[in-house]
Protein backbone atom coordinates (compact mmCIF):
# COMPACT_ATOMS: atom_id res chain seq x y z
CA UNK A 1 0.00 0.00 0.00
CA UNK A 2 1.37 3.35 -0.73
CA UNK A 3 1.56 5.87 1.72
CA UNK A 4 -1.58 8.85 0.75
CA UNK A 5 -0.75 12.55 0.63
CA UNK A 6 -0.37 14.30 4.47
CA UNK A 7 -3.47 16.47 5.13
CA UNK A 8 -5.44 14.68 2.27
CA UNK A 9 -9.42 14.64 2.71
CA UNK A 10 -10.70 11.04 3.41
CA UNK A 11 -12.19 9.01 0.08
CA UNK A 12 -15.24 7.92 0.09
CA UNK A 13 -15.14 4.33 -0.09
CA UNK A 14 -14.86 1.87 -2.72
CA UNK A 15 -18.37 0.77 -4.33
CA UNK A 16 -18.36 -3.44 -4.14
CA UNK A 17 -20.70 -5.08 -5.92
CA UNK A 18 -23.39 -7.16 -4.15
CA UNK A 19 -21.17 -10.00 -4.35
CA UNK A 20 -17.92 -9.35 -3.44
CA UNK A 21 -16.99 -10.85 -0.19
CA UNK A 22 -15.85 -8.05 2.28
CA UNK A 23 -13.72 -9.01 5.24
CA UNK A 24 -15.72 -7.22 7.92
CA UNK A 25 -19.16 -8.98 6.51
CA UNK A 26 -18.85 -11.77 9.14
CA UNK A 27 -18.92 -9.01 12.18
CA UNK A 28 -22.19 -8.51 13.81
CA UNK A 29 -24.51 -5.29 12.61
CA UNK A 30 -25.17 -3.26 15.12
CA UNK A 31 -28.50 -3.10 15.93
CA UNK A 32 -30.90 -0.21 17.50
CA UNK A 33 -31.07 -0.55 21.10
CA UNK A 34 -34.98 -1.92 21.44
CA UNK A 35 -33.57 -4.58 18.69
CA UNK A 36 -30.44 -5.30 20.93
CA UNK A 37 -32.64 -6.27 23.99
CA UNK A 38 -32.83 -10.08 24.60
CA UNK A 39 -36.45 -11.30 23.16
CA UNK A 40 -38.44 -13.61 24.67
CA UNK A 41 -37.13 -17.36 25.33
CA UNK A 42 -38.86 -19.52 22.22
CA UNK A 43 -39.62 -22.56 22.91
CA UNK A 44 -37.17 -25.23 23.05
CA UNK A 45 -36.84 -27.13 19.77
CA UNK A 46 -35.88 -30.68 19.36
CA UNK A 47 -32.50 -31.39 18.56
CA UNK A 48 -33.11 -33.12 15.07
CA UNK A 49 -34.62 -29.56 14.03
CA UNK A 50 -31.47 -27.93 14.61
CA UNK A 51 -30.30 -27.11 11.53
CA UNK A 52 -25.88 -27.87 11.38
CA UNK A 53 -23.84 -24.69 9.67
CA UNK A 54 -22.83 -25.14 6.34
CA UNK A 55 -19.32 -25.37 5.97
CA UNK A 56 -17.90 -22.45 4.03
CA UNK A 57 -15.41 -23.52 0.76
CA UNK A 58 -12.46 -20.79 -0.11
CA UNK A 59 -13.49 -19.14 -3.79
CA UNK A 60 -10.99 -19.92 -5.96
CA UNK A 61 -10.87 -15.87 -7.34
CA UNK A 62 -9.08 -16.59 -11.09
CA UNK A 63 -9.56 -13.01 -11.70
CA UNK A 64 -7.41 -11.97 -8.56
CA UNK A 65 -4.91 -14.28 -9.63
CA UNK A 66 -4.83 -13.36 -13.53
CA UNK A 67 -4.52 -9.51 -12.28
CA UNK A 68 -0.91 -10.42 -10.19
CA UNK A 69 0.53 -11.49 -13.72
CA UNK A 70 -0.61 -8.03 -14.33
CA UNK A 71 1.48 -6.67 -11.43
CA UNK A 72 -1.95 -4.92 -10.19
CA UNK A 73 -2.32 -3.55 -6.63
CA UNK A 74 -5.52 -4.99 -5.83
CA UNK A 75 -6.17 -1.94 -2.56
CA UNK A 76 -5.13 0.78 -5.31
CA UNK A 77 -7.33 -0.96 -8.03
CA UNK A 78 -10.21 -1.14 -5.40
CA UNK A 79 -10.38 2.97 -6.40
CA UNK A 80 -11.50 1.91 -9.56
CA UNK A 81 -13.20 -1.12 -9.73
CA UNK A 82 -14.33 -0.56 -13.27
CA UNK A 83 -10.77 -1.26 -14.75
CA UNK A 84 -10.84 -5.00 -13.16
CA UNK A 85 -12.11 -6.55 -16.36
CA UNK A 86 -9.52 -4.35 -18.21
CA UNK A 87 -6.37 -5.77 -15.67
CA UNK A 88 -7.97 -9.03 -15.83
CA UNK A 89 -7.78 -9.33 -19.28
CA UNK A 90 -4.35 -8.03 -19.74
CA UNK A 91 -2.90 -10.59 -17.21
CA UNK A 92 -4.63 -13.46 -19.63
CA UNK A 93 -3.07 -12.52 -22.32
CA UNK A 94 0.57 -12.29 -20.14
CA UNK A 95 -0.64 -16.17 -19.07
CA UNK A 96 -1.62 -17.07 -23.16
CA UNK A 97 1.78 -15.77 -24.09
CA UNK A 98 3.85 -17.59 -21.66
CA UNK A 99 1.96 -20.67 -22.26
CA UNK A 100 2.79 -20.24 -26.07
CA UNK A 101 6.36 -19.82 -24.76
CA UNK A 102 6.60 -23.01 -23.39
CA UNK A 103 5.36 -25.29 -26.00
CA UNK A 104 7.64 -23.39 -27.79
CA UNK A 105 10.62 -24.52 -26.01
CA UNK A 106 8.76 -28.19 -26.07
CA UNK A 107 8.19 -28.18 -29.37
CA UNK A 108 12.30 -27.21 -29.70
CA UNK A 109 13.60 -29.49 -27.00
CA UNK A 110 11.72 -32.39 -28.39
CA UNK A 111 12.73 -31.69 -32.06
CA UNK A 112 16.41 -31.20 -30.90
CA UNK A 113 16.78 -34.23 -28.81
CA UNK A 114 14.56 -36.16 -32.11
CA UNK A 115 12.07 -37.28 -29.41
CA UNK A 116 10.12 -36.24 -25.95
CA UNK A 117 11.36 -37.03 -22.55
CA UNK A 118 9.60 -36.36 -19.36
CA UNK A 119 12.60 -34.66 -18.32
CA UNK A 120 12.04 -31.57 -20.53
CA UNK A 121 9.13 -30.78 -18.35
CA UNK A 122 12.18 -29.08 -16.41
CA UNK A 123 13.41 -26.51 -19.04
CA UNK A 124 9.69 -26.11 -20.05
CA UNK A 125 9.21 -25.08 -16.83
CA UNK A 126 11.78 -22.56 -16.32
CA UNK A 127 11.16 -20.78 -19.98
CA UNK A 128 7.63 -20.45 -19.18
CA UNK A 129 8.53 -18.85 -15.67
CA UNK A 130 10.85 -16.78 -17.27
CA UNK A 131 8.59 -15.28 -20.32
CA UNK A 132 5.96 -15.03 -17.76
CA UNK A 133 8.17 -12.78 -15.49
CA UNK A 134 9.67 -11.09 -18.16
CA UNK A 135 5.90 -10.11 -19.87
CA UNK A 136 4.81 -9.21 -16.02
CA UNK A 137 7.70 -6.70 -15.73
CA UNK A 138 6.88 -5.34 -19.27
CA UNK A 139 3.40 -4.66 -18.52
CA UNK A 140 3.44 -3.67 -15.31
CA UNK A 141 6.08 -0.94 -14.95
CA UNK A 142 4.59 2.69 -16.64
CA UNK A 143 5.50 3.86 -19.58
CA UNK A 144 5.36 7.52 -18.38
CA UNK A 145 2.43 10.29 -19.21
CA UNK A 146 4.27 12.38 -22.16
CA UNK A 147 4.82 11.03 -25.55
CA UNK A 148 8.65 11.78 -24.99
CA UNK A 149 8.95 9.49 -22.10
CA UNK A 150 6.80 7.51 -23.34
CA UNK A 151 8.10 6.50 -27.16
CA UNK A 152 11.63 5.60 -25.48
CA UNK A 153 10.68 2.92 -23.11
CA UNK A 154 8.21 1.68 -25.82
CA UNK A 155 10.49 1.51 -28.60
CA UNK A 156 12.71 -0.87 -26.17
CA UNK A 157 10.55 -3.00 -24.66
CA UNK A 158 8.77 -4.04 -27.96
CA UNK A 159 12.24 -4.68 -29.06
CA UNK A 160 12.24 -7.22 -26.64
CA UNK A 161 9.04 -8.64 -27.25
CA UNK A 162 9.68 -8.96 -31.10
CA UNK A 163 13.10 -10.75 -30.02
CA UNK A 164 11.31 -13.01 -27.85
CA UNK A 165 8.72 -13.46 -30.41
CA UNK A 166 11.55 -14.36 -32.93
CA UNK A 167 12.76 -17.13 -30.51
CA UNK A 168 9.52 -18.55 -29.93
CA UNK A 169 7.74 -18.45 -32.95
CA UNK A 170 10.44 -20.39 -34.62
CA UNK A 171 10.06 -23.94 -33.27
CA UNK A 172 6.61 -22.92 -33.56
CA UNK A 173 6.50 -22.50 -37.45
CA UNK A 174 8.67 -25.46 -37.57
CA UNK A 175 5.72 -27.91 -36.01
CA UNK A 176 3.44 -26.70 -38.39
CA UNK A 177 4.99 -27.15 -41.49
CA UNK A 178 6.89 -30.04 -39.94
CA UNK A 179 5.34 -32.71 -42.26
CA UNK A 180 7.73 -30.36 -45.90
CA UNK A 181 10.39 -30.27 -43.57
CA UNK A 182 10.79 -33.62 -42.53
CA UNK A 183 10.16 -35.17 -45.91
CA UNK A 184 12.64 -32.66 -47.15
CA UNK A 185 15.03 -33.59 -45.01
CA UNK A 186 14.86 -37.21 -45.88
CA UNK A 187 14.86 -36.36 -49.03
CA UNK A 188 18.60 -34.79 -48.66
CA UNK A 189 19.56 -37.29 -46.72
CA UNK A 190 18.43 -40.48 -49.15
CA UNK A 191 20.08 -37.75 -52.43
CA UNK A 192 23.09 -37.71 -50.20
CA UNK A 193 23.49 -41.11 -49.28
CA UNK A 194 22.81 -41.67 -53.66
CA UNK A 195 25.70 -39.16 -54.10
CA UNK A 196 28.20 -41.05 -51.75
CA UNK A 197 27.17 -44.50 -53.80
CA UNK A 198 27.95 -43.22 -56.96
CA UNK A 199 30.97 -41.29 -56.02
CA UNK A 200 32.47 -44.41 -53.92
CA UNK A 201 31.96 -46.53 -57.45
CA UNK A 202 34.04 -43.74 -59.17
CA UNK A 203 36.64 -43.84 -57.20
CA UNK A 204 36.99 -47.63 -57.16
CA UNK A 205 36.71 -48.33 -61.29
CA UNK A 206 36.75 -51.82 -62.21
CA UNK A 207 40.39 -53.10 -63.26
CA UNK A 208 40.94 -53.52 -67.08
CA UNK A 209 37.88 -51.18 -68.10
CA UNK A 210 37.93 -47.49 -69.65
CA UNK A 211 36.91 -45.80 -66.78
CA UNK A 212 39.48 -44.43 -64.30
CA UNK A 213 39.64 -42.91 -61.06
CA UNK A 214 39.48 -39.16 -60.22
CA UNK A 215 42.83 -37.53 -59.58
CA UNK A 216 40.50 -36.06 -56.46
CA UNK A 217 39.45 -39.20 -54.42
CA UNK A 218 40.46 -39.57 -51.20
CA UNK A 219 41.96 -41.98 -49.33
CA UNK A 220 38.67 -42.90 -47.37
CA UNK A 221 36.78 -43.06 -50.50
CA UNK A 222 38.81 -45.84 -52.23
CA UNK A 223 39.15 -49.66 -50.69
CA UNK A 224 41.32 -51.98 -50.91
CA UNK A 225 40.30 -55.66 -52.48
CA UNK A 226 40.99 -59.51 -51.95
CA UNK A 227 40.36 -60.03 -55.10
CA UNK A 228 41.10 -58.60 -58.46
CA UNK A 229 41.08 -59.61 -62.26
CA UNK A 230 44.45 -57.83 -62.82
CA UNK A 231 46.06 -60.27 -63.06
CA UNK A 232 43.63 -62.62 -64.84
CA UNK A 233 43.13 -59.74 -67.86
CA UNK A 234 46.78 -58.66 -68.23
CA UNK A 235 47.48 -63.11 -69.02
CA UNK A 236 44.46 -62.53 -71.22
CA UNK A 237 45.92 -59.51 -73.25
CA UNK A 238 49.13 -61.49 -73.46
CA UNK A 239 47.37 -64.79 -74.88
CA UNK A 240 45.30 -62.48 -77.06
CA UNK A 241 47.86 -60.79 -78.64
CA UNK A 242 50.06 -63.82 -79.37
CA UNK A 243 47.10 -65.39 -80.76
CA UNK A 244 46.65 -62.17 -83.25
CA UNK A 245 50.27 -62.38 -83.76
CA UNK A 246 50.14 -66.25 -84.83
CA UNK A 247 47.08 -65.55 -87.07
CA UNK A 248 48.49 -63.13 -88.52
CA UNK A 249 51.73 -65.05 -89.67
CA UNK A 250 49.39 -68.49 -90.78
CA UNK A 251 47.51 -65.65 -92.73
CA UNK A 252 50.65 -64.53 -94.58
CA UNK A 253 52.58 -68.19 -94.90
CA UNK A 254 48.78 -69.84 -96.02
CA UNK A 255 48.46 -66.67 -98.58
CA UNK A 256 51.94 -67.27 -99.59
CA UNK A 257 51.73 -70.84 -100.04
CA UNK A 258 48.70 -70.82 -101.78
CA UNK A 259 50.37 -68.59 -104.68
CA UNK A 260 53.58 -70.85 -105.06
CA UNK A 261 50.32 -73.96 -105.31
CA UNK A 262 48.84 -71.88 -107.91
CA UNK A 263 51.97 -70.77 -109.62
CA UNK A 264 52.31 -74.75 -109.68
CA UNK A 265 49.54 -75.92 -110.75
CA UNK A 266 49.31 -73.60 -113.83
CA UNK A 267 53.02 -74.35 -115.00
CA UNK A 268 51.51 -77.93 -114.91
CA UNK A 269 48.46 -77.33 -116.70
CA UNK A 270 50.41 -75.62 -119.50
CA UNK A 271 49.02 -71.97 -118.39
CA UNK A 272 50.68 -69.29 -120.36
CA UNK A 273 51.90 -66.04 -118.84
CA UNK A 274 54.82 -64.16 -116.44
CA UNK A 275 57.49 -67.04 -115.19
CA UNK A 276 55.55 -70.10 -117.15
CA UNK A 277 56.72 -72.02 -120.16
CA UNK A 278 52.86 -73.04 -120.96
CA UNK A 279 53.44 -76.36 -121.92
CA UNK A 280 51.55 -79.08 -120.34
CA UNK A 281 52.33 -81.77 -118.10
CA UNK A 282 54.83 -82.34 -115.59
CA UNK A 283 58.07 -80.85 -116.30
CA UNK A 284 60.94 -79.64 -114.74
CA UNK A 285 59.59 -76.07 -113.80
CA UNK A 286 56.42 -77.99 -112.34
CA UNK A 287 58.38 -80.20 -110.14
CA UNK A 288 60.73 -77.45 -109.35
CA UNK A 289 57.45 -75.45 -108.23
CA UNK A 290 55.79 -78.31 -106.47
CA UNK A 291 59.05 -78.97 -104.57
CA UNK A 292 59.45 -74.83 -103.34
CA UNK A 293 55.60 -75.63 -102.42
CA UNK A 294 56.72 -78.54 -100.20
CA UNK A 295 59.34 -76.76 -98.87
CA UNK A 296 57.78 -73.40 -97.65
CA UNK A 297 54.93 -75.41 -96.06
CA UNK A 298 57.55 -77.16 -94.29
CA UNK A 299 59.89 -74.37 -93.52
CA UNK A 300 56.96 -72.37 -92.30
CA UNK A 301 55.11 -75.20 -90.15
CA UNK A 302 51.62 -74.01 -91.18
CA UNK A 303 49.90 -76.99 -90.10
CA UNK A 304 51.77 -76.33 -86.06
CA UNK A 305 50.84 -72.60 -86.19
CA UNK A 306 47.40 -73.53 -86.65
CA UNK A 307 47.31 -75.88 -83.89
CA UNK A 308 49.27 -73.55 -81.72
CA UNK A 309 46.70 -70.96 -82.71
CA UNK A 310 43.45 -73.64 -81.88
CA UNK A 311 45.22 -73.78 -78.32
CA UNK A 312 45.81 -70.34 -77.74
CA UNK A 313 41.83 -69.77 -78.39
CA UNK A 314 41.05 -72.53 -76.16
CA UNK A 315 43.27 -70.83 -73.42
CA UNK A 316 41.61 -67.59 -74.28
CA UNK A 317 38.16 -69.04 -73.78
CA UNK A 318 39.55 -70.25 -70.05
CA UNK A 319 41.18 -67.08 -69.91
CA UNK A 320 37.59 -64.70 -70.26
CA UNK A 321 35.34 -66.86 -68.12
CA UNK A 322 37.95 -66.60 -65.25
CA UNK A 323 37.95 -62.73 -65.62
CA UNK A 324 34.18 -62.71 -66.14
CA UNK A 325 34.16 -64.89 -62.85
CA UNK A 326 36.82 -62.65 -61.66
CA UNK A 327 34.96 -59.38 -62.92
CA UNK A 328 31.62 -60.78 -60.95
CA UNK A 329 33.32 -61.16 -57.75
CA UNK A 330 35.03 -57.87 -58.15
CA UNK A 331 31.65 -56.55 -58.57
CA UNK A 332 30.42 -57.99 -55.57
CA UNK A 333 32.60 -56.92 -53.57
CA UNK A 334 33.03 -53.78 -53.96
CA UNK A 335 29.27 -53.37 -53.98
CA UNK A 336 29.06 -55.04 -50.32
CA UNK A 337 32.13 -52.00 -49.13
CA UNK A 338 29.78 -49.84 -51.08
CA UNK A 339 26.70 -50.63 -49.32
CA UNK A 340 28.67 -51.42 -45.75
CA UNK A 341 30.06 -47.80 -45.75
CA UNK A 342 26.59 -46.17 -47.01
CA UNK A 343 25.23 -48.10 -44.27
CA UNK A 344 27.80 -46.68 -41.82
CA UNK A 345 27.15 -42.81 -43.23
CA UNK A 346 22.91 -43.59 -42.73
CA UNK A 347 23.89 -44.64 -38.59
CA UNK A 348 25.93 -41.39 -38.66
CA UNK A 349 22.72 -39.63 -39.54
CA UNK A 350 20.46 -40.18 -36.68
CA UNK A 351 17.31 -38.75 -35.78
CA UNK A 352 16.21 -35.26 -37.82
CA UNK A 353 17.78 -32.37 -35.17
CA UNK A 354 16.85 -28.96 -35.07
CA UNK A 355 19.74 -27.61 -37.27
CA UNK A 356 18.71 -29.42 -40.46
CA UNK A 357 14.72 -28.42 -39.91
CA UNK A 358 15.87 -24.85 -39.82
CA UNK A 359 18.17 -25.52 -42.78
CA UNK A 360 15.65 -27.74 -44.24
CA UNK A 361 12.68 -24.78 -43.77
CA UNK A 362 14.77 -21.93 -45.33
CA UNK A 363 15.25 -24.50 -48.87
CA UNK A 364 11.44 -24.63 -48.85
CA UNK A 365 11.28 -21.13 -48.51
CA UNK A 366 13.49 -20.50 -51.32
CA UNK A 367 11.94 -22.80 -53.37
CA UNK A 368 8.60 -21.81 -53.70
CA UNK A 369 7.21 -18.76 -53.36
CA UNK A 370 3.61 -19.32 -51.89
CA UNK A 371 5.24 -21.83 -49.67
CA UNK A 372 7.87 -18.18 -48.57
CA UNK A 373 4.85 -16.10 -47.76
CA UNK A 374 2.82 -18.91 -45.76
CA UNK A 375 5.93 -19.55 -43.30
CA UNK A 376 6.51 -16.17 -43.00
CA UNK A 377 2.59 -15.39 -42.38
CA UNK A 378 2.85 -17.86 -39.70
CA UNK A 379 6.15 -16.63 -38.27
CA UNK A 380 4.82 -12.78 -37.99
CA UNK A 381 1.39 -14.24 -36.52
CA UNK A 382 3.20 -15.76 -33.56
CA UNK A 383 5.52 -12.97 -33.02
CA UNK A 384 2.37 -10.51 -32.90
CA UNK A 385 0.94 -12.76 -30.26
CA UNK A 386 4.37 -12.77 -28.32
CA UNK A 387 4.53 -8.83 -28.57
CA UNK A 388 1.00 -9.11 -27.53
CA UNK A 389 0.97 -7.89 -23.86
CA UNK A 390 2.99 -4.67 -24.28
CA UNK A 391 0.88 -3.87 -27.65
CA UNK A 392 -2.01 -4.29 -25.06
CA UNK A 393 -0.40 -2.14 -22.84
CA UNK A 394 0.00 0.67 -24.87
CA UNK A 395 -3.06 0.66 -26.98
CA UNK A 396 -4.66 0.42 -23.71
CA UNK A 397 -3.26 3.87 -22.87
CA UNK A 398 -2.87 5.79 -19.15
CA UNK A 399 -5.99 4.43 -17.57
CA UNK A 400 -6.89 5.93 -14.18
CA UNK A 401 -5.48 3.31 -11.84
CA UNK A 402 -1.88 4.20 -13.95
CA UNK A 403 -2.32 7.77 -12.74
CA UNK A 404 -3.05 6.55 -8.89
CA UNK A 405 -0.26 4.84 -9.27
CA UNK A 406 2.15 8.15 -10.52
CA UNK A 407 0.27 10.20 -8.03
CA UNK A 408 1.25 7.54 -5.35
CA UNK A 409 4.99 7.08 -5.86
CA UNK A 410 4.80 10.71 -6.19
CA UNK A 411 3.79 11.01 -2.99
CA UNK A 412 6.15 8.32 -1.48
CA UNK A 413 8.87 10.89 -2.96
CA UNK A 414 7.86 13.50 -1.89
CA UNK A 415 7.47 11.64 1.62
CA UNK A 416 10.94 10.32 1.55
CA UNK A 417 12.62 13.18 0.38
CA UNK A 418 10.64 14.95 3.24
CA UNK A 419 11.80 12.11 5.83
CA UNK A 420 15.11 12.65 4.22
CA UNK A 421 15.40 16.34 5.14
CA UNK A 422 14.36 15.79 8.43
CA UNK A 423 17.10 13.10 9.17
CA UNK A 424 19.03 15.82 7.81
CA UNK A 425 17.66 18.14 10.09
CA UNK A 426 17.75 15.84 13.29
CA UNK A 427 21.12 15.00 11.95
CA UNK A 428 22.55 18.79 11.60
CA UNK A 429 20.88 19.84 15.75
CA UNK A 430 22.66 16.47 17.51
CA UNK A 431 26.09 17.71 15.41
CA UNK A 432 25.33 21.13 17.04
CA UNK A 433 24.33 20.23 20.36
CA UNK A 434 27.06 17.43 20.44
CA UNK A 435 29.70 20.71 19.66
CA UNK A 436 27.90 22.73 22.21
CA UNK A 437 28.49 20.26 24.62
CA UNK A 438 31.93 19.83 23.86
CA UNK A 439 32.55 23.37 23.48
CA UNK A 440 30.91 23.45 27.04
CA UNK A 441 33.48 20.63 28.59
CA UNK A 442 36.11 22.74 27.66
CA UNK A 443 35.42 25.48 29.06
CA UNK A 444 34.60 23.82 32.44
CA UNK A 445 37.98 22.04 32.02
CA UNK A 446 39.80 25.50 31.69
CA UNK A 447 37.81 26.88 34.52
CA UNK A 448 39.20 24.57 36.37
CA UNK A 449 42.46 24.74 35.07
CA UNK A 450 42.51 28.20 36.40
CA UNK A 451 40.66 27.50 39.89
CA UNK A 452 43.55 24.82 40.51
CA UNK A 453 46.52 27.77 39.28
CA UNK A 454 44.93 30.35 41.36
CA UNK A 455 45.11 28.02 44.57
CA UNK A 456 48.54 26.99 43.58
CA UNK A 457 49.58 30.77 43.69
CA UNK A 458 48.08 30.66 46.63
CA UNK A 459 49.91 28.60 48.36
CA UNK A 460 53.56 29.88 47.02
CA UNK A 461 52.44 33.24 48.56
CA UNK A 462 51.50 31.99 51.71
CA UNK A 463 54.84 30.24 51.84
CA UNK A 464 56.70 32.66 50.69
């Protein structure tokens, strides 16, 4: 209660309604006189008449209570009991806004943790205390009568609200649109994991094919095998190009052979033309031809090339389904490190944190434009209702019960300032009266001073 103006003329006091429950209703009315005079003994009643007193229940006053999240002086507001409804209100909306504040921090807490826990009732807990208390303080200290005063400590305290708002409007937005952001998220994630797939194939190229590794693969993106077809497909390059090395050669000693045959044959048919004598049968130039015949077939070994060759062909045949065989189990393998360390980068991912919603919300905002202006429609909505109690505040203006409340710490200054002076005051005639005193000692002290000299003088003249 703060303390009224000295010499003030006495209020009138407070209208209450009919049902407000005053503290001196339970004291006995006084009564005229003639009423107060004992009546006549009624008769005695039975006891089971007796009616037993009904036991009285404490109201549970919600308004009261809403009004001290308010920061209302309930004996100041009893002045003006028409502004209840108005302070009433103003500490619901302090209570809406803190509530909004902590499933704010429940929503964020459960997202960042990827589930609930009972233990985040604790943090919950303290946020809403804190927004509540902070939303108290900005409603219930004034924000001054002139415009000057006033602007200032506006301008700064719905700072504070809209930064508030900011923080709890986010985790907010994010459980409403949390359906986009999640599937976008896994959508990343599964495009990611594709990327790492591809990328770890790249850098580990099967051996023997066109397809080489990046000069920028790192070490952890490249494995090292049991097996390999290296050495399987370098024997088959070998036996491949001996065997198109032997073909070639039968090719030129069977072309070669078969012109000596045919140089031969025509000499002995009696063919006219370059190198033949055309006359028929078999003379000398046919035998000599026949016998060159026989001898380059058997210089040349046409007939052991060509077996040579068959076997070579039968190796390569061995040769390419051990490096398919090979190839397969390359394959295989490196598709099981493939999928192991794909595997290893999904258990790396965990559940869906807080970070990647935010980063997964701001994609979705850049990506589509409607999509933009409905997350930021949301976001402004919930910072509005978070910057609600001071907006209340000063829409609501300097009501009457703000002025009691000026013209009552105005007193209490003026009171203490007046106490003040008169410490002063007190302080200033105990300083005087303490020097007086002092001033008074010594002079008492020199008095006798000189009483005690004069007798000594005394004395010495007596003697003397």
């Amino acid at each position: 209660m703060y303390p009224t103006e000295p010499n003030a003329q006495p209020e009138p006091a407070p209208h209450r309604p009919a049902h407000a429950a005053d503290p001196d209703d339970t004291a006995p009315l006084a009564l005229p006189a003639a009423e107060t005079a004992d009546p006549a003994p009624a008769p005695a009643e039975p006891e089971a008449a007796v009616a037993k007193p009904r036991r009285k229940w404490p109201k549970l006053e919600l308004g009261r209570r809403l009004r001290v999240l308010a920061g209302v002086d309930e004996a100041l507001l009893d002045r003006v009991p028409q502004e209840r409804a108005w302070y009433t209100s103003l500490g619901g909306v302090v209570l809406g806004t803190a509530t909004i504040a902590a499933f704010s921090m429940f929503f964020a807490i459960s997202q960042a943790i990827g589930g609930s826990h009972w233990l985040v009732i604790v943090p919950v807990a303290v946020w809403f205390l804190f927004i509540l208390n902070v939303d108290r303080w900005l409603v219930s200290s004034r924000l001054g009568t002139g415009w000057f005063r006033r602007v200032p400590v506006l301008v700064m305290r719905v700072l504070m609200a809209v930064f508030f708002g900011i923080v709890i409007a986010e985790p907010l937005v994010l459980k409403i649109f949390e359906t986009a952001v999640v599937q976008h998220v896994a959508d990343q994630r599964t495009e990611h994991l594709a990327d790492l797939a591809g990328r770890l194939k790249v850098c580990n190229p099967v051996p023997g094919s066109a397809d080489a590794a990046p000069a920028d693969c790192k070490a952890t993106e490249t494995f090292n095998f049991d097996q390999s077809p290296v050495a399987t497909l370098r024997e088959l390059q070998a036996r491949r190009a001996d065997a198109d090395a032997l073909l070639k050669t039968i090719d030129a000693d069977t072309a070669q052979l078969r012109a000596i045959n045919d140089l031969a044959r025509r000499e002995c048919v009696g063919d006219s033309g370059a190198g033949l004598t055309g006359q028929r049968g078999v003379g000398p130039n046919c035998r000599r031809l026949r016998a060159e015949a026989d001898t380059f077939a058997r210089n040349h070994n046409i007939s052991g090339n060509s077996a040579k060759l068959a076997t070579l062909r039968t190796q390569i045949s061995e040769l390419e389904s051990a490096a398919r065989a090979s190839h397969a189990a390359f394959e295989a393998e490196r598709e099981a490190k493939v999928k192991a360390r794909v595997e290893e980068e999904r258990s790396h991912q965990g559940a869906i944190g807080l970070l990647e919603r935010l980063g997964a919300l701001h994609d979705l905002a850049d990506s589509s434009g409607v999509l933009a202006v409905g997350i930021w429609a949301v976001r402004i909505f919930f910072i509005l209702v978070d910057c609600m109690p001071i907006l209340v505040k000063f829409v609501g203006g300097t009501t009457t019960y703000d002025r009691l409340v000026s013209q009552q710490l105005a007193v209490a200054e003026r009171d203490l300032n007046h106490d003040i002076e008169a410490e002063y005051v007190e302080r200033e005639a105990t300083l005087r009266k303490r020097k007086a005193e002092i001033d008074l000692e010594v002079l008492e002290h020199k008095a006798e001073l000189n009483t005690r000299l004069h007798r000594a003088a005394d004395r010495l003249s007596e003697r003397i």
